[in-house]
N, C-alpha and C. Protein backbone atom coordinates (compact mmCIF):
# COMPACT_ATOMS: atom_id res chain seq x y z
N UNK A 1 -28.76 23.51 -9.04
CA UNK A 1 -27.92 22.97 -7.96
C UNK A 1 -27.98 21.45 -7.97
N UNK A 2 -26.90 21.00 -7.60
CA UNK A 2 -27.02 19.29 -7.45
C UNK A 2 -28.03 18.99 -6.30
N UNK A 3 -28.29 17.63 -6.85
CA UNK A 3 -29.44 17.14 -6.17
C UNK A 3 -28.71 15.98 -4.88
N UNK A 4 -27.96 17.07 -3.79
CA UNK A 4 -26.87 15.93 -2.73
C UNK A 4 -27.62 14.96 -2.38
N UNK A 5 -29.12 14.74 -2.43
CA UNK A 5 -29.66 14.21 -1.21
C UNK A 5 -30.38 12.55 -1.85
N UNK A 6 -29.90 12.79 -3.38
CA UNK A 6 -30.63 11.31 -3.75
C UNK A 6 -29.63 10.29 -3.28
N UNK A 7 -30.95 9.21 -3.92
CA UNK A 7 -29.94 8.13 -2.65
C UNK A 7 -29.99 6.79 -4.14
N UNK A 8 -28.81 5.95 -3.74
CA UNK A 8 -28.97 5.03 -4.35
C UNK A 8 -28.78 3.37 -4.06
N UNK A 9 -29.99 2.87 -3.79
CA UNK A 9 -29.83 1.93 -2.97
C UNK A 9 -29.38 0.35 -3.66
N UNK A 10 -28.43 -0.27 -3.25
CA UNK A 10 -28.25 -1.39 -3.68
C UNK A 10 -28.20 -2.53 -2.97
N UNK A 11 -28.83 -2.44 -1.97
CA UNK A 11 -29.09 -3.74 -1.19
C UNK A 11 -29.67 -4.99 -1.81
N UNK A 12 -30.62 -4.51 -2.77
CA UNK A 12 -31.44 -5.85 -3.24
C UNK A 12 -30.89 -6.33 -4.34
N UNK A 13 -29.61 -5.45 -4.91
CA UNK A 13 -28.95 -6.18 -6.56
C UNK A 13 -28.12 -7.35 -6.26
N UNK A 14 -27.85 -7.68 -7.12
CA UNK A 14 -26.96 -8.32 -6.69
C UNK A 14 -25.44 -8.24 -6.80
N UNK A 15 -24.50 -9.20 -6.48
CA UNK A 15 -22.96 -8.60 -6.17
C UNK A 15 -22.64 -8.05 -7.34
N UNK A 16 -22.85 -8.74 -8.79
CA UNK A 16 -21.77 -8.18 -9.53
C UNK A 16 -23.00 -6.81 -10.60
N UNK A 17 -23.73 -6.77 -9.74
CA UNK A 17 -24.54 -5.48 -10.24
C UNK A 17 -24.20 -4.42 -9.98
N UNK A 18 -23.53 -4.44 -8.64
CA UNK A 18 -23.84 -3.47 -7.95
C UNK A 18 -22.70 -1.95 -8.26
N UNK A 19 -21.02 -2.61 -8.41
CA UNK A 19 -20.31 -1.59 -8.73
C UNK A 19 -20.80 -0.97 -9.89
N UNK A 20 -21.33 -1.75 -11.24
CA UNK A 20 -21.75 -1.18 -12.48
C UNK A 20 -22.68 -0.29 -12.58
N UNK A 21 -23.48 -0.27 -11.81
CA UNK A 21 -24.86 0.52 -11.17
C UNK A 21 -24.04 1.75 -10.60
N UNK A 22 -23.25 1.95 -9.54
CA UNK A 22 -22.87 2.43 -9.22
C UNK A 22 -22.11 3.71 -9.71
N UNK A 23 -21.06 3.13 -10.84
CA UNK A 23 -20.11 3.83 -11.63
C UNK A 23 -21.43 4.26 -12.75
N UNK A 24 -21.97 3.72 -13.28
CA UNK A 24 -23.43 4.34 -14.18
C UNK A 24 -23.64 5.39 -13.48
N UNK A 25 -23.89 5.25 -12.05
CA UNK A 25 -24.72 6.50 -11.29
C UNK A 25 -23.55 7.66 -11.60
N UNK A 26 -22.30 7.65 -11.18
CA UNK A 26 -21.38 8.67 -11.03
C UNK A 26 -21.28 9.02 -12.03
N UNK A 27 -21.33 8.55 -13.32
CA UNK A 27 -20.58 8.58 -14.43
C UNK A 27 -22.29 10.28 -15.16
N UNK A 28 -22.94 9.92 -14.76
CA UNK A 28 -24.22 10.42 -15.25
C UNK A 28 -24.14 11.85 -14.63
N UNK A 29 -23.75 12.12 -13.49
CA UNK A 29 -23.13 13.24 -12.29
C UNK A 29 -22.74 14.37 -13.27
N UNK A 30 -23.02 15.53 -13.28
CA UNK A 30 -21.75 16.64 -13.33
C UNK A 30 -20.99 17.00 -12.02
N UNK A 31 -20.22 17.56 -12.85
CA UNK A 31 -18.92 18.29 -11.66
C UNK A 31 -20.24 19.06 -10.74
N UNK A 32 -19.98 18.56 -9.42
CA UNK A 32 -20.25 19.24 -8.13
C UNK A 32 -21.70 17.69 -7.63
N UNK A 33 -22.13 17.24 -8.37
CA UNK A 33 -23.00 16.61 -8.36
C UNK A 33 -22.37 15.74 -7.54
N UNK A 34 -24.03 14.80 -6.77
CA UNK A 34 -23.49 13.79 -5.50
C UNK A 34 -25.02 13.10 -5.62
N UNK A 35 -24.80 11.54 -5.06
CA UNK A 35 -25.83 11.09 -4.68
C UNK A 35 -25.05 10.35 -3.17
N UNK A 36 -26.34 9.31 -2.48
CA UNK A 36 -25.89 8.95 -1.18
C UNK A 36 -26.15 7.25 -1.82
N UNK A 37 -25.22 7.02 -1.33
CA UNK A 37 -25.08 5.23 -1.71
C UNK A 37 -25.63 4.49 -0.13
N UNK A 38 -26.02 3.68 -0.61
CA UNK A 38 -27.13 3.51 0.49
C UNK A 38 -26.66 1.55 0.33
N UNK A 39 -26.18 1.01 1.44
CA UNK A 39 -25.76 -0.35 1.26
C UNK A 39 -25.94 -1.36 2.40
N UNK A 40 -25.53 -2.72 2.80
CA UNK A 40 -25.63 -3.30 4.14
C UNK A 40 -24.65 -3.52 4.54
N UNK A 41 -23.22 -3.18 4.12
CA UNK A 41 -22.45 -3.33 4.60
C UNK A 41 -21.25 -1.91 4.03
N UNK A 42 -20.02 -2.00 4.71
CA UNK A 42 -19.42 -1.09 4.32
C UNK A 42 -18.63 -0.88 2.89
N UNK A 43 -19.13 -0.36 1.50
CA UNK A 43 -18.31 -0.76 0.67
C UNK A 43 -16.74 -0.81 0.03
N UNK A 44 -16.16 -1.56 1.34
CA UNK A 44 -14.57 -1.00 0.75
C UNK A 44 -13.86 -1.38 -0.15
N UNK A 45 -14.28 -2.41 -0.84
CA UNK A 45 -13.75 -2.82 -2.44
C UNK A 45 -13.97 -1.49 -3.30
N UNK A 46 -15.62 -1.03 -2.86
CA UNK A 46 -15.74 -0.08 -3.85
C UNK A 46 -14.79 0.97 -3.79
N UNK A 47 -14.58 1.23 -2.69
CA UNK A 47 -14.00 2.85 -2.24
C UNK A 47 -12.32 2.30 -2.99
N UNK A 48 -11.75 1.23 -2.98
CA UNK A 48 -10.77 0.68 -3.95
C UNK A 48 -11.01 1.18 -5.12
N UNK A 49 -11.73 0.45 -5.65
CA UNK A 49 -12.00 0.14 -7.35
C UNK A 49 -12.20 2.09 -7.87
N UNK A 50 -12.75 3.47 -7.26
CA UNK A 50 -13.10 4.77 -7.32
C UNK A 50 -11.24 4.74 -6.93
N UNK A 51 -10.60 4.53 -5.76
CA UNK A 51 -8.64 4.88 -6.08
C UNK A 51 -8.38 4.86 -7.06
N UNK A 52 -8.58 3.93 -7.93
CA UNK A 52 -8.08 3.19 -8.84
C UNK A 52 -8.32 3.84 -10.39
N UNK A 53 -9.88 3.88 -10.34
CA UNK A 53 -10.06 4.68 -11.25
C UNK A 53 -10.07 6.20 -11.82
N UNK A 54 -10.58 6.42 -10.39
CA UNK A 54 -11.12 8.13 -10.64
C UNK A 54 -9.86 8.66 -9.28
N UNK A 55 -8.95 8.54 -9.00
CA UNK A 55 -8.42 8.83 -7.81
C UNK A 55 -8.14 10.30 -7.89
N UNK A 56 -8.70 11.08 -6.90
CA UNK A 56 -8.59 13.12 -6.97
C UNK A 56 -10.07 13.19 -7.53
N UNK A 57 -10.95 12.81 -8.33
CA UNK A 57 -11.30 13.09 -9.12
C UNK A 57 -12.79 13.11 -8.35
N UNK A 58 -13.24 12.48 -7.08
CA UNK A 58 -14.77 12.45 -6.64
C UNK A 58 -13.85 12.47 -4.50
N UNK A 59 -15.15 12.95 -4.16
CA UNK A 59 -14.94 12.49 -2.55
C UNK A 59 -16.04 11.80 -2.40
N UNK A 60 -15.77 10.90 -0.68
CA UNK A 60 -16.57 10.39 -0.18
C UNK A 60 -16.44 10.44 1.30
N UNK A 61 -17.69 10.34 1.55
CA UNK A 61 -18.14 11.02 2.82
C UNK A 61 -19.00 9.71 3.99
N UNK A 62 -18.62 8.86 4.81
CA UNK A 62 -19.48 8.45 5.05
C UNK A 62 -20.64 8.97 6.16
N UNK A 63 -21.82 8.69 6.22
CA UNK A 63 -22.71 9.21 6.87
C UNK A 63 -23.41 8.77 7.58
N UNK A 64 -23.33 7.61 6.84
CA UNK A 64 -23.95 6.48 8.79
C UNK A 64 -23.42 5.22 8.30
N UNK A 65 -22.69 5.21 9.31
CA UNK A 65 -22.03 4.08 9.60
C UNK A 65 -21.82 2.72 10.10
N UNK A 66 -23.16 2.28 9.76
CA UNK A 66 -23.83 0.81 10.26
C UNK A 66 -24.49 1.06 11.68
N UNK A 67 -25.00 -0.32 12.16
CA UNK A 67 -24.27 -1.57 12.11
C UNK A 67 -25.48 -2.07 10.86
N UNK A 68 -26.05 -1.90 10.82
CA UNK A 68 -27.57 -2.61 9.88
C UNK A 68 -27.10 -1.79 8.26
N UNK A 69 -27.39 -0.64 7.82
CA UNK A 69 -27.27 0.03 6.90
C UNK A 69 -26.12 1.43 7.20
N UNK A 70 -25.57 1.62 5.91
CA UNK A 70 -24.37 2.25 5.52
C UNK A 70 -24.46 3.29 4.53
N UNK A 71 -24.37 4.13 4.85
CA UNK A 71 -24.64 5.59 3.82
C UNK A 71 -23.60 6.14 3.45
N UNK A 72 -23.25 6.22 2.58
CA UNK A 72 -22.25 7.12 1.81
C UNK A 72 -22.14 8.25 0.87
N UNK A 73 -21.94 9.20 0.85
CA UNK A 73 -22.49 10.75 0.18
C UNK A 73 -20.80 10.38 -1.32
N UNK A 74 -21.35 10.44 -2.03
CA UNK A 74 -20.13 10.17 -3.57
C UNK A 74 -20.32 11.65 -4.05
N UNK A 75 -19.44 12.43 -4.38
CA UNK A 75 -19.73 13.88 -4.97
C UNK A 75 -18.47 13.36 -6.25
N UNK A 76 -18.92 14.12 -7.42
CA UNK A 76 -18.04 14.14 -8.58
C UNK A 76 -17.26 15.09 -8.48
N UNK A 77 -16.18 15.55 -8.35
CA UNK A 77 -14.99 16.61 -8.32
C UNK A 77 -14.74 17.36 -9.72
N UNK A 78 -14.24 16.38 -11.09
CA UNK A 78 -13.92 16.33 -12.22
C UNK A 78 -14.68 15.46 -13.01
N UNK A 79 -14.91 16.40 -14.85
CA UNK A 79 -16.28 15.86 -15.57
C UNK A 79 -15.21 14.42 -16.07
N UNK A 80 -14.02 13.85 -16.04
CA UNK A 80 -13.05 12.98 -16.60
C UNK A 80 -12.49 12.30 -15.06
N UNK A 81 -12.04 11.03 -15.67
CA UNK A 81 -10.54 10.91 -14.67
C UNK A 81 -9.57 11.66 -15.17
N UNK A 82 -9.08 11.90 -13.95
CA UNK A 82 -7.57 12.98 -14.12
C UNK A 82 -6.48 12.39 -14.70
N UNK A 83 -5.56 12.86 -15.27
CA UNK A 83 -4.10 12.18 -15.47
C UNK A 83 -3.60 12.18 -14.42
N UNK A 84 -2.93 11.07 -14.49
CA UNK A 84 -2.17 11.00 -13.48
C UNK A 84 -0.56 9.91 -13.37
N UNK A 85 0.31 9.81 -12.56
CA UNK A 85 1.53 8.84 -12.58
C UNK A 85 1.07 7.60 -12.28
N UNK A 86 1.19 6.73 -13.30
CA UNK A 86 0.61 5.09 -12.96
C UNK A 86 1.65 4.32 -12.09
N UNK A 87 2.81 4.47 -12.01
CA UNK A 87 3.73 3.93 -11.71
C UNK A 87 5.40 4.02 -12.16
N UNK A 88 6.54 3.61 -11.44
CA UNK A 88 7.79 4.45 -11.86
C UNK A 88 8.55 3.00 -12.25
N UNK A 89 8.84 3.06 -13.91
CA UNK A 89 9.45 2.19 -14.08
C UNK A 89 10.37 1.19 -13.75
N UNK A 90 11.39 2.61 -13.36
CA UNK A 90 12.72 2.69 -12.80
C UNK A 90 13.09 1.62 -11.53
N UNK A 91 11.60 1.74 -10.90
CA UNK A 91 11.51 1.07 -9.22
C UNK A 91 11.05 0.05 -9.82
N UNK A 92 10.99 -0.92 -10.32
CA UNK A 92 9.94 -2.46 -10.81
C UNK A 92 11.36 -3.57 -11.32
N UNK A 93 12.26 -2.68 -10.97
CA UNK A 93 13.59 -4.23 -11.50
C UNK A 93 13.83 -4.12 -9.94
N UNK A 94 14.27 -4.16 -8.88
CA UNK A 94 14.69 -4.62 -7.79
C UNK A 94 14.00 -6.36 -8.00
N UNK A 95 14.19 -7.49 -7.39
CA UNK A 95 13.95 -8.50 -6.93
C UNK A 95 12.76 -9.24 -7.71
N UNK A 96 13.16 -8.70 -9.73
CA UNK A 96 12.47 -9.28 -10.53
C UNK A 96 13.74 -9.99 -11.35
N UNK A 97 15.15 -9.92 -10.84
CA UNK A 97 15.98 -10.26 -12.14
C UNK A 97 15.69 -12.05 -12.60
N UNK A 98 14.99 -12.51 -12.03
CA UNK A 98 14.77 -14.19 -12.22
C UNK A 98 13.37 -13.93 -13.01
N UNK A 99 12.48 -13.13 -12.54
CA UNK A 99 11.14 -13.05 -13.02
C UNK A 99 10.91 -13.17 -14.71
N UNK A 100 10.15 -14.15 -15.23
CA UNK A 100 9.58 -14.19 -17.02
C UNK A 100 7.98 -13.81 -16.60
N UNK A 101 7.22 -12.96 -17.45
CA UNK A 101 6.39 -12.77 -17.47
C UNK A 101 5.47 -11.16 -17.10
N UNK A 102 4.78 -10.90 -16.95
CA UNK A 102 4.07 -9.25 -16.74
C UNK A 102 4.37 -8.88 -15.17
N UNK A 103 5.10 -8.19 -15.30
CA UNK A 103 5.65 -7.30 -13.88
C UNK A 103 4.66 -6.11 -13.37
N UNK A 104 4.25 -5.45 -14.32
CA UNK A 104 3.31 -4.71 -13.93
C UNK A 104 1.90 -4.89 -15.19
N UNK A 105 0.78 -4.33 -15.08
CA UNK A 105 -0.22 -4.24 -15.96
C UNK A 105 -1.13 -2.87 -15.47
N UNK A 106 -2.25 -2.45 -16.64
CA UNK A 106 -3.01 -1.22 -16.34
C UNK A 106 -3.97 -1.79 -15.19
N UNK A 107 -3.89 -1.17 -14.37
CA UNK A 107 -4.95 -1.68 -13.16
C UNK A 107 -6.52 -1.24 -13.56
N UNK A 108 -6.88 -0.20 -14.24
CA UNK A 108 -7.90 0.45 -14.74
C UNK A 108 -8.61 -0.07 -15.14
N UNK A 109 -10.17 -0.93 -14.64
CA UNK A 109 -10.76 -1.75 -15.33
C UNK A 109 -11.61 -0.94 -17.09
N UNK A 110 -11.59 0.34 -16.59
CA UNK A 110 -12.62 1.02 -17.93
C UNK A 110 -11.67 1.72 -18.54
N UNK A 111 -10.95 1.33 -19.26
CA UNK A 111 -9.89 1.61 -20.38
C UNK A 111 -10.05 1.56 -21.66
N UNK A 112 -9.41 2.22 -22.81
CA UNK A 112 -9.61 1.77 -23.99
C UNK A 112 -8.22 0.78 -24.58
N UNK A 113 -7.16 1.22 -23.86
CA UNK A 113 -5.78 0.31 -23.94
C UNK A 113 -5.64 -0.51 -22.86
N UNK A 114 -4.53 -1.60 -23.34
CA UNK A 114 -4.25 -2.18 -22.50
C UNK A 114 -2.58 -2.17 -22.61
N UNK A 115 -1.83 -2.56 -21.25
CA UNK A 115 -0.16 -1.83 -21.24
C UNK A 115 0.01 -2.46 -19.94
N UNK A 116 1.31 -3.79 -20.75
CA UNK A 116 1.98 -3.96 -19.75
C UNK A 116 3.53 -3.90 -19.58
N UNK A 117 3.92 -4.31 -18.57
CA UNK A 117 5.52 -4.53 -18.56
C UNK A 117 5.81 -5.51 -18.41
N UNK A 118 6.71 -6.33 -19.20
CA UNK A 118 6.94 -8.02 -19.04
C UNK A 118 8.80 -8.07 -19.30
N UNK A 119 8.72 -9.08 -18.07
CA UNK A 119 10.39 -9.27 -17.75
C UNK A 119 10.62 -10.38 -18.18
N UNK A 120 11.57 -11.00 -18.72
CA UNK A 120 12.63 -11.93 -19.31
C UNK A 120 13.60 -12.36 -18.22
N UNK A 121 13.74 -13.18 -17.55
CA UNK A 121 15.08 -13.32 -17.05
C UNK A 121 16.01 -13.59 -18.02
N UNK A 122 16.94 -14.06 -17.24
CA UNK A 122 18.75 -14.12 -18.44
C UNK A 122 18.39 -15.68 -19.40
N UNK A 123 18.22 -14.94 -20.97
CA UNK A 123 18.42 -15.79 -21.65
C UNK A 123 17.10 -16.94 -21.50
N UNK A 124 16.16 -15.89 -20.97
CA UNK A 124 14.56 -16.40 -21.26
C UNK A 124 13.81 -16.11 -22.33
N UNK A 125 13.07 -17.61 -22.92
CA UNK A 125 12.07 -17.14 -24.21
C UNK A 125 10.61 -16.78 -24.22
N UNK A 126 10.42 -16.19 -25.07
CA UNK A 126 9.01 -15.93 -25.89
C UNK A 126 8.92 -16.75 -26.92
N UNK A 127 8.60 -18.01 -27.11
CA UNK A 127 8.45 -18.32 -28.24
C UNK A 127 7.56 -18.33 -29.40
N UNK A 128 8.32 -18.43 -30.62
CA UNK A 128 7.44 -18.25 -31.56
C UNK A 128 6.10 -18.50 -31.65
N UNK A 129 5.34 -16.96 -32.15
CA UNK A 129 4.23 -17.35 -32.06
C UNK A 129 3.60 -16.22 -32.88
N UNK A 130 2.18 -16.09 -33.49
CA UNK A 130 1.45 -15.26 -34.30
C UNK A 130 0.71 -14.17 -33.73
N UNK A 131 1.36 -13.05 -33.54
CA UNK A 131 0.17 -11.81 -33.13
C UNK A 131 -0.68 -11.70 -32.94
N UNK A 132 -1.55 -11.44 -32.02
CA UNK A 132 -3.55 -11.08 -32.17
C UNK A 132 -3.59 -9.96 -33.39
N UNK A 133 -4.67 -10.20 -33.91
CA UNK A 133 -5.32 -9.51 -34.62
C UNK A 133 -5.01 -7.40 -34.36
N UNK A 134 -4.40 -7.15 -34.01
CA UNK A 134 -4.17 -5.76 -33.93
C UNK A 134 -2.85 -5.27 -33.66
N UNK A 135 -2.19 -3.84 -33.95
CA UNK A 135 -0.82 -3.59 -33.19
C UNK A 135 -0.72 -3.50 -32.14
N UNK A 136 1.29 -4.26 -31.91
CA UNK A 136 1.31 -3.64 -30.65
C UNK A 136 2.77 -2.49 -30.72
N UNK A 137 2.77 -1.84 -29.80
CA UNK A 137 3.77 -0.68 -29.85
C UNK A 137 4.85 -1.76 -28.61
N UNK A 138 6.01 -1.80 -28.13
CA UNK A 138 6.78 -1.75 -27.41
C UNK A 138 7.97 -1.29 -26.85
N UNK A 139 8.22 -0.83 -26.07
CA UNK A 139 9.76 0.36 -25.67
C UNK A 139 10.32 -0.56 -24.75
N UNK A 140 11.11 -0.61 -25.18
CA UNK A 140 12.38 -1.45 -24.21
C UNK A 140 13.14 -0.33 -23.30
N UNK A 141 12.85 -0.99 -22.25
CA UNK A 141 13.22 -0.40 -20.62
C UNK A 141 14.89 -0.53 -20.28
N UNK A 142 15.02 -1.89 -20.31
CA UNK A 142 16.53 -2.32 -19.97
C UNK A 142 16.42 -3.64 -20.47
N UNK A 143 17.86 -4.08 -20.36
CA UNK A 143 18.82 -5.35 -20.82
C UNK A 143 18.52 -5.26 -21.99
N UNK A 144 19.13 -7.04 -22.86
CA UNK A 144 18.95 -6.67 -24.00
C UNK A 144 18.42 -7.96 -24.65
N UNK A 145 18.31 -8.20 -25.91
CA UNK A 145 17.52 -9.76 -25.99
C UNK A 145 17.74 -9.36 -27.81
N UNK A 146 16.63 -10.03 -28.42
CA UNK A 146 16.62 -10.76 -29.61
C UNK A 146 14.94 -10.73 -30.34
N UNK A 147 14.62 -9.96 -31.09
CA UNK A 147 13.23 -10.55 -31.61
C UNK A 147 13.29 -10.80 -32.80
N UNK A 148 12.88 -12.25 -32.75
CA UNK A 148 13.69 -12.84 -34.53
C UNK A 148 11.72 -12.85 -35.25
N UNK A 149 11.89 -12.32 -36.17
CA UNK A 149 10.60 -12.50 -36.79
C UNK A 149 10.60 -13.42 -38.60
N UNK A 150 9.98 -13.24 -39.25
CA UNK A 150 9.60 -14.11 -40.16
C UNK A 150 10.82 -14.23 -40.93
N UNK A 151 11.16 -13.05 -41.08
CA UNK A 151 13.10 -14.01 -42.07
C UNK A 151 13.86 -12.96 -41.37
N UNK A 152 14.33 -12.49 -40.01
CA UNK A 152 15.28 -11.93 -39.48
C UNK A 152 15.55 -12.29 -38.01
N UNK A 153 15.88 -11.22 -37.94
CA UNK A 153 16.31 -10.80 -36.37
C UNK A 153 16.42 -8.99 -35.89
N UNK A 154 16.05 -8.56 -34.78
CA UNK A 154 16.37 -7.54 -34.75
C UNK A 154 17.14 -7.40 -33.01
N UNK A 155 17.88 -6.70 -33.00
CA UNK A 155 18.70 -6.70 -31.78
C UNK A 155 17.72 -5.68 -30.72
N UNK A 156 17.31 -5.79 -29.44
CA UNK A 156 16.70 -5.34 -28.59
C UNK A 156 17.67 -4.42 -27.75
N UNK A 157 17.87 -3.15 -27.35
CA UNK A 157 18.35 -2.60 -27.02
C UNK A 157 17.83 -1.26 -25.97
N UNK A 158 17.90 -1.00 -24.34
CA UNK A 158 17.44 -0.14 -23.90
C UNK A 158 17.30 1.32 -25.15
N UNK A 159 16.06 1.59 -24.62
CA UNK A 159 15.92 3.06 -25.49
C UNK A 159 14.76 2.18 -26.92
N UNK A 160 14.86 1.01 -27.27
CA UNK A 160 14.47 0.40 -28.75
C UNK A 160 13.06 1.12 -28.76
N UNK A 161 12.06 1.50 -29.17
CA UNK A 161 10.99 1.72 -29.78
C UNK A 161 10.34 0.34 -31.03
N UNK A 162 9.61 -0.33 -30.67
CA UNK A 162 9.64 -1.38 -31.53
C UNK A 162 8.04 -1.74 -32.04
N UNK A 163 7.77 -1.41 -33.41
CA UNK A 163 6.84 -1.92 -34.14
C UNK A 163 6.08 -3.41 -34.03
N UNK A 164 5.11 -4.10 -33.39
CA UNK A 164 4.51 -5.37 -34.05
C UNK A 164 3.61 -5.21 -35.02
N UNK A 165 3.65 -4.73 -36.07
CA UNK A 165 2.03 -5.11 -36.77
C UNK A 165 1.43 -6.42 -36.56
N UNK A 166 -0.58 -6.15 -36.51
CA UNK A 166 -0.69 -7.40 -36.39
C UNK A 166 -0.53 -8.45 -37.03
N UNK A 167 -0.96 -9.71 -36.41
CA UNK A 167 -0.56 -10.81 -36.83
C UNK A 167 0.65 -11.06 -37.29
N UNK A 168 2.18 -10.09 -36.88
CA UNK A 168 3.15 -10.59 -37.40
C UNK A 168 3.60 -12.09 -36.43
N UNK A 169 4.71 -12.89 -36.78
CA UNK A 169 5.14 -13.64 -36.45
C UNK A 169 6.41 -13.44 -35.66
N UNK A 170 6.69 -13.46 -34.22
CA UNK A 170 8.08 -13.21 -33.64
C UNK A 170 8.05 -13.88 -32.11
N UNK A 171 9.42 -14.09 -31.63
CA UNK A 171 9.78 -14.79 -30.33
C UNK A 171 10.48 -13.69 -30.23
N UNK A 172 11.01 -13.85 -28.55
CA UNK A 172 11.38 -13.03 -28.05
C UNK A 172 12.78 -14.24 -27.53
N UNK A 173 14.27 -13.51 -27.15
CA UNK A 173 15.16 -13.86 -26.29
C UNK A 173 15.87 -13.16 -25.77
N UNK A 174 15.98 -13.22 -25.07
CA UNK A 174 16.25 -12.13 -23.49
C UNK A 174 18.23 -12.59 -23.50
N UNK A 175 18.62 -11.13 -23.32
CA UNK A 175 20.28 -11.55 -23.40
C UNK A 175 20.53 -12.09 -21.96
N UNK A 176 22.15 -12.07 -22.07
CA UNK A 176 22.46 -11.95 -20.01
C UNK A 176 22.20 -11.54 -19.55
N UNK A 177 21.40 -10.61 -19.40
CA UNK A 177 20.96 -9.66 -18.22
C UNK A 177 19.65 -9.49 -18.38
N UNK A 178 19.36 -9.94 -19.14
CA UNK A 178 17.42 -10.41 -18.77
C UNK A 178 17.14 -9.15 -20.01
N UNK A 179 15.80 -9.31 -20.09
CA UNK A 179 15.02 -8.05 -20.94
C UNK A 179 13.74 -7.48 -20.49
N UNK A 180 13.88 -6.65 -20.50
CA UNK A 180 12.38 -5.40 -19.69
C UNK A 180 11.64 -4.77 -20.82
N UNK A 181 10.23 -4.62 -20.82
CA UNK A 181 9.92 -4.21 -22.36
C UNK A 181 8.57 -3.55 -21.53
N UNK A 182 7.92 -2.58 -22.07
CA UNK A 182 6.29 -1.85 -21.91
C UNK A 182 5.78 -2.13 -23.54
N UNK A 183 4.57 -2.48 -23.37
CA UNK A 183 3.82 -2.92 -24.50
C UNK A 183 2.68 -2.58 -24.27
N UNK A 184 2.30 -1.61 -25.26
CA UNK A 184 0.89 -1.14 -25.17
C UNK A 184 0.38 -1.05 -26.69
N UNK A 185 -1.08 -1.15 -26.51
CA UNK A 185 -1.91 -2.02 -27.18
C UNK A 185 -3.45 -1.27 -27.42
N UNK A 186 -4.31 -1.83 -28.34
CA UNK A 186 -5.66 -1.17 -27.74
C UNK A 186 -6.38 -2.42 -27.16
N UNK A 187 -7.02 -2.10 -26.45
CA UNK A 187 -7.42 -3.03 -25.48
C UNK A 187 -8.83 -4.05 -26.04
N UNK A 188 -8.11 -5.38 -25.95
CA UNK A 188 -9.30 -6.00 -26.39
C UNK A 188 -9.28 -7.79 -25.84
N UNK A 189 -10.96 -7.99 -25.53
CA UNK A 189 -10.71 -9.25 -24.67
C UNK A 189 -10.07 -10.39 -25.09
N UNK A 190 -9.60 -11.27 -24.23
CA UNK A 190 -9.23 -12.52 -24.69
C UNK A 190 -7.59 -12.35 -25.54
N UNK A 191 -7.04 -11.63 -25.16
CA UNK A 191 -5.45 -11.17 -25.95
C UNK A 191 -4.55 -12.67 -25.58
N UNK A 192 -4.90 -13.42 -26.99
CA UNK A 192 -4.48 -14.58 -27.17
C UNK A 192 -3.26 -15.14 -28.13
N UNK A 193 -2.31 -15.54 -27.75
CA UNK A 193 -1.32 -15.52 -28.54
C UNK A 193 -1.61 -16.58 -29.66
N UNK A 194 -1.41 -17.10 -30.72
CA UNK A 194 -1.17 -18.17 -31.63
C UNK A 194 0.30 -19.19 -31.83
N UNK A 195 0.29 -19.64 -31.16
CA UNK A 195 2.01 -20.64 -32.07
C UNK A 195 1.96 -20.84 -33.46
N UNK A 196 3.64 -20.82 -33.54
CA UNK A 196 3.57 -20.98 -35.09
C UNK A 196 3.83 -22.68 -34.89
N UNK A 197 3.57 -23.45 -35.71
CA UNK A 197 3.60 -24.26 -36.04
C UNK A 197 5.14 -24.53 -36.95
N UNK A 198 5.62 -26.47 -36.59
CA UNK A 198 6.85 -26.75 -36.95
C UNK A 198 7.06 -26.51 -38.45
N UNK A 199 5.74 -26.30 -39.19
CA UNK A 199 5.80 -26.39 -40.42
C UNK A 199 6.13 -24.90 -41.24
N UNK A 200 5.04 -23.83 -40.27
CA UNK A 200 5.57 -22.46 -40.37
C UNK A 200 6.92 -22.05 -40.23
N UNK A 201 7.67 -22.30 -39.04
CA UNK A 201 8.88 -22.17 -39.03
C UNK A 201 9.92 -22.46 -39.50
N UNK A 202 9.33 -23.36 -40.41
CA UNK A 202 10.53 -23.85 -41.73
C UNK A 202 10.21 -23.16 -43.00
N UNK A 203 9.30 -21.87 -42.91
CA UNK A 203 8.69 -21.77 -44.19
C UNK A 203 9.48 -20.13 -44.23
């Protein structure tokens, strides 16, 4: 039987110890398993950051409720996070048609990918520049644009499915009506673009 009644106290860690400690503890849990989080204040970032990640997937219970110390009972539901709907594409163009840049991103801090959505307004650039070190996949959402790479061009078109291998070389230009794209990736820190240089681009 699970052991409901251990406790795990983090009063004395410190701040950025404490969620990691935490998610360690759950993560160690089987299905039905629980410990009691034991804190000085109420943790509601945490009870965020468990939406976010594991959402369906654990309950929480609080059990004493300050004013000095704060108990919370965490039970594991599911041995995974669940699948689930991250968000509806469809709804993310209202009152972005001016917007350049990531409209949405994976909120999920413990991921192995990373996936965002990045908008173009009308006849906005990406400019030339050199790939990170790995692929990226991208599906074009809506409008339409331009990705000119090392000796072409390819026309961007809702529905496109579009290849980067890494380190290729390409800009992006967004037609009249702006360009919407999802780009997903495997996830890795510091996702840094390169410019090409005036000399590359004549080459």
């Amino acid at each position: 039987m699970p052991d409901v009644d251990s406790e795990l106290d983090v009063r004395k860690l410190s701040k950025p110890d404490k969620h990691p400690a935490i998610f360690t503890r759950f993560d160690a849990l089987a299905v039905g398993g629980s410990f009691v989080l034991v804190n000085n204040h109420y943790p509601r970032h945490l009870h965020e950051e468990f939406e976010v990640e594991v959402p369906g997937g654990y309950s929480w219970e609080v059990i004493e409720d300050g004013p000095r110390v704060w108990r919370v009972r965490i039970e594991k539901l599911a041995s995974t996070a669940l699948p689930r709907v991250l968000t509806d594409t469809t709804a993310l163009t209202s009152g972005q048609l001016d917007t350049t840049g990531a409209v949405w991103t994976l909120p999920m801090r413990r991921r192995d990918l990373d996936s965002n959505i990045i908008r173009l307004a009308a006849r906005g650039r990406i400019d030339a520049h050199t790939g990170p070190d790995l692929d990226v996949l991208i599906h074009v959402l809506d409008g339409t644009g331009t990705l000119t790479t090392e000796i072409g061009e390819i026309e961007l078109t809702p529905g496109g499915l579009v290849w980067l291998p890494r380190r290729s070389r390409r800009a992006f230009t967004a037609g009249p009506d702006g360009l919407r794209y999802l780009t997903v990736h495997q996830r890795r820190q510091g996702f840094v673009l390169d410019p090409v240089s005036a000399s590359e681009r004549t080459n």
